[in-house]
C-alpha atoms as a PDB file:
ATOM      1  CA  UNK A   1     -15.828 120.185 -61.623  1.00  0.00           C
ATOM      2  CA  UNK A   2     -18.987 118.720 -61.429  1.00  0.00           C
ATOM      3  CA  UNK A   3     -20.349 116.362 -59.144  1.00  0.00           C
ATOM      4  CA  UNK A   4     -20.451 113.593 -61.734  1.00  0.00           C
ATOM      5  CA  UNK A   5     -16.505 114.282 -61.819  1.00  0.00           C
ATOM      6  CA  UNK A   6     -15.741 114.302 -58.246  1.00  0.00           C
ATOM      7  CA  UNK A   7     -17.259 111.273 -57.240  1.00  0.00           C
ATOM      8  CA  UNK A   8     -15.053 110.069 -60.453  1.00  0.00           C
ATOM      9  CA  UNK A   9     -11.952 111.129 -59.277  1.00  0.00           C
ATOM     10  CA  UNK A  10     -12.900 110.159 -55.036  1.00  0.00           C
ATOM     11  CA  UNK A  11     -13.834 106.773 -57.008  1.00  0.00           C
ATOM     12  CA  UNK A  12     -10.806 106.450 -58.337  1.00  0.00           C
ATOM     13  CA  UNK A  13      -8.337 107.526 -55.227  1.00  0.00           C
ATOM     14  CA  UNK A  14     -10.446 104.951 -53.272  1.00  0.00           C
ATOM     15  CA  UNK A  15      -9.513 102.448 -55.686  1.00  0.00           C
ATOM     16  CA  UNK A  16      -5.744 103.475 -56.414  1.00  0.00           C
ATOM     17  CA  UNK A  17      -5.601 103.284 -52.656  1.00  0.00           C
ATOM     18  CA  UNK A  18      -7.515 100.209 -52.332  1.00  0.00           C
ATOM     19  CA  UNK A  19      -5.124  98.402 -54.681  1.00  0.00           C
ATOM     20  CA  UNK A  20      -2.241 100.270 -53.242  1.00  0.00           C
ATOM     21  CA  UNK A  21      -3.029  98.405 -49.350  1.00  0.00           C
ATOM     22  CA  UNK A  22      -3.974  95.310 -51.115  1.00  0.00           C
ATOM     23  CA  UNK A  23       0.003  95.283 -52.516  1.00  0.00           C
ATOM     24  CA  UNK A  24       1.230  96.542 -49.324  1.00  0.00           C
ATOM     25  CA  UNK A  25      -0.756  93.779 -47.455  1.00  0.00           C
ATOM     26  CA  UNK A  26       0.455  90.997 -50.598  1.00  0.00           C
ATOM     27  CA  UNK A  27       3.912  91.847 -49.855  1.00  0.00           C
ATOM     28  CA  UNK A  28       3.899  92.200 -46.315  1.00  0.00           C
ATOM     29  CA  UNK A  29       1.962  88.359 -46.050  1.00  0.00           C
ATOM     30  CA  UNK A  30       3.957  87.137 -48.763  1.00  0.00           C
ATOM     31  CA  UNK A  31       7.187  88.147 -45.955  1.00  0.00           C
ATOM     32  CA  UNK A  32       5.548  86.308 -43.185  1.00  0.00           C
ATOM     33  CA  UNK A  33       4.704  83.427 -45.271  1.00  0.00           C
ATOM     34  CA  UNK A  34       7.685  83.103 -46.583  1.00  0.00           C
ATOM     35  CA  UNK A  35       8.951  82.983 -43.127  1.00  0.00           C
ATOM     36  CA  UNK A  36       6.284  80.858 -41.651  1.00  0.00           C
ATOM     37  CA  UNK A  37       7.439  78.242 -44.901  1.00  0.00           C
ATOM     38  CA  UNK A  38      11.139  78.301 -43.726  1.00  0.00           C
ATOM     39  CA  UNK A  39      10.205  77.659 -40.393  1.00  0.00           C
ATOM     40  CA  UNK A  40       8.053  74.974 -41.101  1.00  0.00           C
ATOM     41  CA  UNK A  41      10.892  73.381 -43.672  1.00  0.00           C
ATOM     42  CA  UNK A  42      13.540  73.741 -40.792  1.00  0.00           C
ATOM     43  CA  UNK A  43      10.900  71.694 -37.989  1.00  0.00           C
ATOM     44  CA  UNK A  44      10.275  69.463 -41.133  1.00  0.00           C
ATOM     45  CA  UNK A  45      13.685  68.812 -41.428  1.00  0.00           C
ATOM     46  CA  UNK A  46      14.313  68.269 -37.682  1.00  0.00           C
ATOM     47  CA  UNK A  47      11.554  65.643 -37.302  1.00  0.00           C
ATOM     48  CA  UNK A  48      12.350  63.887 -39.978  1.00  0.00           C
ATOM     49  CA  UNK A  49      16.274  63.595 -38.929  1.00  0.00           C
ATOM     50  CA  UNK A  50      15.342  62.685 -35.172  1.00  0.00           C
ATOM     51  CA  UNK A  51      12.740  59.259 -36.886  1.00  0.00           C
ATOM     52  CA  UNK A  52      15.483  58.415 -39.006  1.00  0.00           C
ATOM     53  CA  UNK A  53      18.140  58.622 -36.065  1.00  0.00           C
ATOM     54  CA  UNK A  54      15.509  57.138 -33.819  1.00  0.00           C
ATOM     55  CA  UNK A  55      14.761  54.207 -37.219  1.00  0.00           C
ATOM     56  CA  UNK A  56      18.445  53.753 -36.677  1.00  0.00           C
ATOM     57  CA  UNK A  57      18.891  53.010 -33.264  1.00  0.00           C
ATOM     58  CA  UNK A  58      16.147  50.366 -33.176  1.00  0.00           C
ATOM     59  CA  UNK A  59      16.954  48.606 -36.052  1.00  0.00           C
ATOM     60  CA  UNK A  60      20.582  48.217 -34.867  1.00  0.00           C
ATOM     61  CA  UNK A  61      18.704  47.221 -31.451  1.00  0.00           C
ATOM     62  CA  UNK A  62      16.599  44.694 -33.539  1.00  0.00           C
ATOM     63  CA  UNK A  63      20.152  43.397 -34.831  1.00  0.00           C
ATOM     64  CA  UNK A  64      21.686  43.060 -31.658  1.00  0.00           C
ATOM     65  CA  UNK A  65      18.503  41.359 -30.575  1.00  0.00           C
ATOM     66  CA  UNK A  66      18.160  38.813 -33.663  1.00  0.00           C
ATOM     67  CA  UNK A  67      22.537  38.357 -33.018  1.00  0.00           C
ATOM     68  CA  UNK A  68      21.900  37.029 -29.773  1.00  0.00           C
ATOM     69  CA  UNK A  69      18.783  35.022 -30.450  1.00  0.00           C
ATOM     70  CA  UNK A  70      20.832  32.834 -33.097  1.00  0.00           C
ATOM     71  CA  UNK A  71      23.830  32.677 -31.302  1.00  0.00           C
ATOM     72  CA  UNK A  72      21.392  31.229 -28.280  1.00  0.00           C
ATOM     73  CA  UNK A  73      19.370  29.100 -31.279  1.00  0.00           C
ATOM     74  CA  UNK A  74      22.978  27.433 -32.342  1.00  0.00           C
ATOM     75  CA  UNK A  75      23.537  26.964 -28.675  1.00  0.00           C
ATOM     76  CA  UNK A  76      20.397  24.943 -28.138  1.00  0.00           C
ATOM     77  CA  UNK A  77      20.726  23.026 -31.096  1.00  0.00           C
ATOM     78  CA  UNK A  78      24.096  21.897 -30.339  1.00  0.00           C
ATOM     79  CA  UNK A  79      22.561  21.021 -27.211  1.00  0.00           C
ATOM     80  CA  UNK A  80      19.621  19.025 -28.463  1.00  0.00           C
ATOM     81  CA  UNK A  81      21.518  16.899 -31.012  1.00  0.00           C
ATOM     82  CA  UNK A  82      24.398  16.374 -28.319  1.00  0.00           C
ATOM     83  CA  UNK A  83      21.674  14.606 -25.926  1.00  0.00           C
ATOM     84  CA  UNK A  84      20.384  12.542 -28.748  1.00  0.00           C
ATOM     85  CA  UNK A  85      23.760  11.640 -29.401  1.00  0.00           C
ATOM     86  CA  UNK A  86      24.205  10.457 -26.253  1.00  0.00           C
ATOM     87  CA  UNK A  87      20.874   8.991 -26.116  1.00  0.00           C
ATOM     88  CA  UNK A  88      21.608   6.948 -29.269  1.00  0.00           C
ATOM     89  CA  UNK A  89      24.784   5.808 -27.401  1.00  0.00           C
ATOM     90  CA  UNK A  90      22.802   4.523 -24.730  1.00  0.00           C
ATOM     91  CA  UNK A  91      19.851   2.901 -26.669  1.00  0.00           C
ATOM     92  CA  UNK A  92      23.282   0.865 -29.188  1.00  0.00           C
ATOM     93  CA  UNK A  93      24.632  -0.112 -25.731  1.00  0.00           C
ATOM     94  CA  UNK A  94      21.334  -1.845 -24.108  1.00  0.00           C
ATOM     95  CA  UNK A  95      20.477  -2.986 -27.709  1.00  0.00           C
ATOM     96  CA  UNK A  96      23.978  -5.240 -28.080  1.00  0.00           C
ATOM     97  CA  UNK A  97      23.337  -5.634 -23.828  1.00  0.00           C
ATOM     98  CA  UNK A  98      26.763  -4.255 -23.252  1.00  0.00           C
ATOM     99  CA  UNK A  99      24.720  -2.022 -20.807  1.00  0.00           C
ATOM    100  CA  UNK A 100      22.075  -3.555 -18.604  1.00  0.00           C
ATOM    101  CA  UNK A 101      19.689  -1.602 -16.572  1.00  0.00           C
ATOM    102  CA  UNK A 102      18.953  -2.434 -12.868  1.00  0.00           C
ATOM    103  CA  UNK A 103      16.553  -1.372 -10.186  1.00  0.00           C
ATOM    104  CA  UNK A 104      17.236  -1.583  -6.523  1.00  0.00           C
ATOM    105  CA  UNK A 105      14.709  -4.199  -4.917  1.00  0.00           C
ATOM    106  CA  UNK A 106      13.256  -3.379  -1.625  1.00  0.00           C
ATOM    107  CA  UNK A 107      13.817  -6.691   0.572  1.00  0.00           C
ATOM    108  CA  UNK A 108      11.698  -5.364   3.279  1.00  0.00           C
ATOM    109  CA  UNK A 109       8.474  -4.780   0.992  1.00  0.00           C
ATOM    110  CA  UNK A 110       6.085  -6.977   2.008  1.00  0.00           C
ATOM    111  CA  UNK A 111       4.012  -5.923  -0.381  1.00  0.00           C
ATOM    112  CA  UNK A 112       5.667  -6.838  -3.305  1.00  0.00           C
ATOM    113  CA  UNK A 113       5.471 -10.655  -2.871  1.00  0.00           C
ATOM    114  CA  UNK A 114       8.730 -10.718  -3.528  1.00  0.00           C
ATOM    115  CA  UNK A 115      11.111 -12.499  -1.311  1.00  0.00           C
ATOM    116  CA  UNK A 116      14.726 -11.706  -2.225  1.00  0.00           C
ATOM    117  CA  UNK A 117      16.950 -11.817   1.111  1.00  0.00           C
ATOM    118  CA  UNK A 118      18.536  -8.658   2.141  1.00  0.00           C
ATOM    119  CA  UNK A 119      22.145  -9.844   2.776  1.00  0.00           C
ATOM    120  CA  UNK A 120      24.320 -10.406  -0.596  1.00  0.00           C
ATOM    121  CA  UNK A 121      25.366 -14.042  -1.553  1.00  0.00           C
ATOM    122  CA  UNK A 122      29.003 -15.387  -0.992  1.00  0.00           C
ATOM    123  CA  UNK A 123      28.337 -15.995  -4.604  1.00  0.00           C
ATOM    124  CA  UNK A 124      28.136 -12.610  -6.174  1.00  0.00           C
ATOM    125  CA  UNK A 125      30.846  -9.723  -6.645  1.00  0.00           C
ATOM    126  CA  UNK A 126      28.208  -7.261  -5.681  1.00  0.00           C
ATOM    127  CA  UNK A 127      28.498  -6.388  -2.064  1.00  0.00           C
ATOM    128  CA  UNK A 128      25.339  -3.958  -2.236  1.00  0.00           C
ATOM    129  CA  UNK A 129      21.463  -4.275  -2.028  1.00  0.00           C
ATOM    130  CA  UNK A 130      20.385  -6.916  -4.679  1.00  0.00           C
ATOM    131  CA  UNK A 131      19.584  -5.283  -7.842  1.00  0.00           C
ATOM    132  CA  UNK A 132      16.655  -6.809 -10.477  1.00  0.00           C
ATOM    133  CA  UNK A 133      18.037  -6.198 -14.117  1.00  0.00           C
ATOM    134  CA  UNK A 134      15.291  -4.685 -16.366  1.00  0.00           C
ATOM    135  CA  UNK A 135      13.988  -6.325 -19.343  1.00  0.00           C
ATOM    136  CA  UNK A 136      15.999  -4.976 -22.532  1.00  0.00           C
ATOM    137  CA  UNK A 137      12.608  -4.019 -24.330  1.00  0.00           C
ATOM    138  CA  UNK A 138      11.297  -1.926 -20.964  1.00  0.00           C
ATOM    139  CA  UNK A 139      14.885  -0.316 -20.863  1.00  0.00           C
ATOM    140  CA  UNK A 140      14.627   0.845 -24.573  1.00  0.00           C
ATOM    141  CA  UNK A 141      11.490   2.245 -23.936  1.00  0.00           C
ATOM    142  CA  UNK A 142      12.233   3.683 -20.593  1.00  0.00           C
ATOM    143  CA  UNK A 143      15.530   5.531 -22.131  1.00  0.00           C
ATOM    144  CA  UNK A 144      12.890   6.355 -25.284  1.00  0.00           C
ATOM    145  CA  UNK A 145      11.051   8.835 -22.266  1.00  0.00           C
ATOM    146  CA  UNK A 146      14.053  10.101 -20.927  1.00  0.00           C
ATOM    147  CA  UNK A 147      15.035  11.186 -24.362  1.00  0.00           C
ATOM    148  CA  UNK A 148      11.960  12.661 -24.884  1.00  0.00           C
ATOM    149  CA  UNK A 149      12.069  14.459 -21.395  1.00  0.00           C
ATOM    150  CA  UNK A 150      15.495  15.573 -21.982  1.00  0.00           C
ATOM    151  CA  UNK A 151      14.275  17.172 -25.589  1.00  0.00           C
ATOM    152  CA  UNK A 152      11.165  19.007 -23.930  1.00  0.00           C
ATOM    153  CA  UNK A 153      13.179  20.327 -20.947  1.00  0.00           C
ATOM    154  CA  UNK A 154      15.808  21.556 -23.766  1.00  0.00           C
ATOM    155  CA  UNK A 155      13.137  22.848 -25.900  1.00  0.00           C
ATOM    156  CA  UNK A 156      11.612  24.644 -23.012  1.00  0.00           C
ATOM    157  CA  UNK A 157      15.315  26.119 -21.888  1.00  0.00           C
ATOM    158  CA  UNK A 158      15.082  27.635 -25.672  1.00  0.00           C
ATOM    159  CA  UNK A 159      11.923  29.429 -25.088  1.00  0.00           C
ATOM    160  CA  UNK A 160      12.947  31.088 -22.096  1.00  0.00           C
ATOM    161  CA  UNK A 161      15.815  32.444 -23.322  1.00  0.00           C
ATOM    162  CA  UNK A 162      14.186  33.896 -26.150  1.00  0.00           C
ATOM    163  CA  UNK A 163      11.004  35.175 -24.475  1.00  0.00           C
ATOM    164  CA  UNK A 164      13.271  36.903 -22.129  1.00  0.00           C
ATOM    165  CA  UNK A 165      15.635  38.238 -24.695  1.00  0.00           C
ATOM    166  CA  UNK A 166      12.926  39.194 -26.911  1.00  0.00           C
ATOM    167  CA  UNK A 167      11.085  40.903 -23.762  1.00  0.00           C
ATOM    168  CA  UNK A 168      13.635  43.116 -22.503  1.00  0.00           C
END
């Protein structure tokens, strides 16, 4: 054999064995890839089950939540249109003066330049301290404010509740 031929054939062992390990290594990494891809799938798998459990529990949270906040929303409303019911009651009854609104007088103002006695009349029923009945018009008006108040301080109510059932 000549030289030429030996460093032929030591060529070719080299690269019989060269592509031998490379297979070797292909189907050894092609094992632990394989593995390393199940693993992966099966952690895949288990993250994406524990967001859509976790999905799940706060959206039936959120319902529970959005539940209460109309029940509470009904509640208010039946509220607020029960105190302008009431409110329109009182405005029909000063308007056709079947109710008249008084104020107590202070008899021992000197202030007010006003000199009602502070002992009741033999001629009146009432048996109290003299009363000065208010001026239809100003009554309207004054039950208008009350109304008004009454609405804000329900309105307000309705807020709370929500920004402390939305807050929890």
């Amino acid at each position: 054999m000549t030289l030429v031929q030996k460093l032929a054939v030591v060529l070719l062992a080299m690269a019989v064995s060269f592509g031998a390990a490379w297979q070797v290594q292909d189907w050894r990494y092609d094992g632990k890839l394989a593995k390393q891809a199940g693993q992966f799938q099966t952690d895949l798998d288990a993250l994406g089950n524990a967001a859509t459990t976790q999905a799940r529990a706060e959206q039936d949270k959120r319902l529970v939540i959005e539940q209460k906040l109309a029940i509470q929303d009904q509640q208010h409303t039946k509220e607020l249109s029960d105190e302008q019911r009431k409110q329109a009651v009182i405005r029909d009854r000063l308007a056709t003066t079947e109710l008249r609104l008084s104020v107590l007088l202070d008899a021992t103002d000197s202030a007010s330049g006003c000199s009602v006695p502070a002992t009741s009349s033999a001629v009146g029923v009432v048996h109290a301290a003299r009363r000065a009945q208010l001026d239809p018009a100003h009554a309207q008006r004054i039950i208008g404010i009350t109304n008004a108040g009454d609405q804000g301080l329900i309105a307000l109510r309705a807020c709370q509740a929500y920004v402390r059932e939305v807050s929890r």
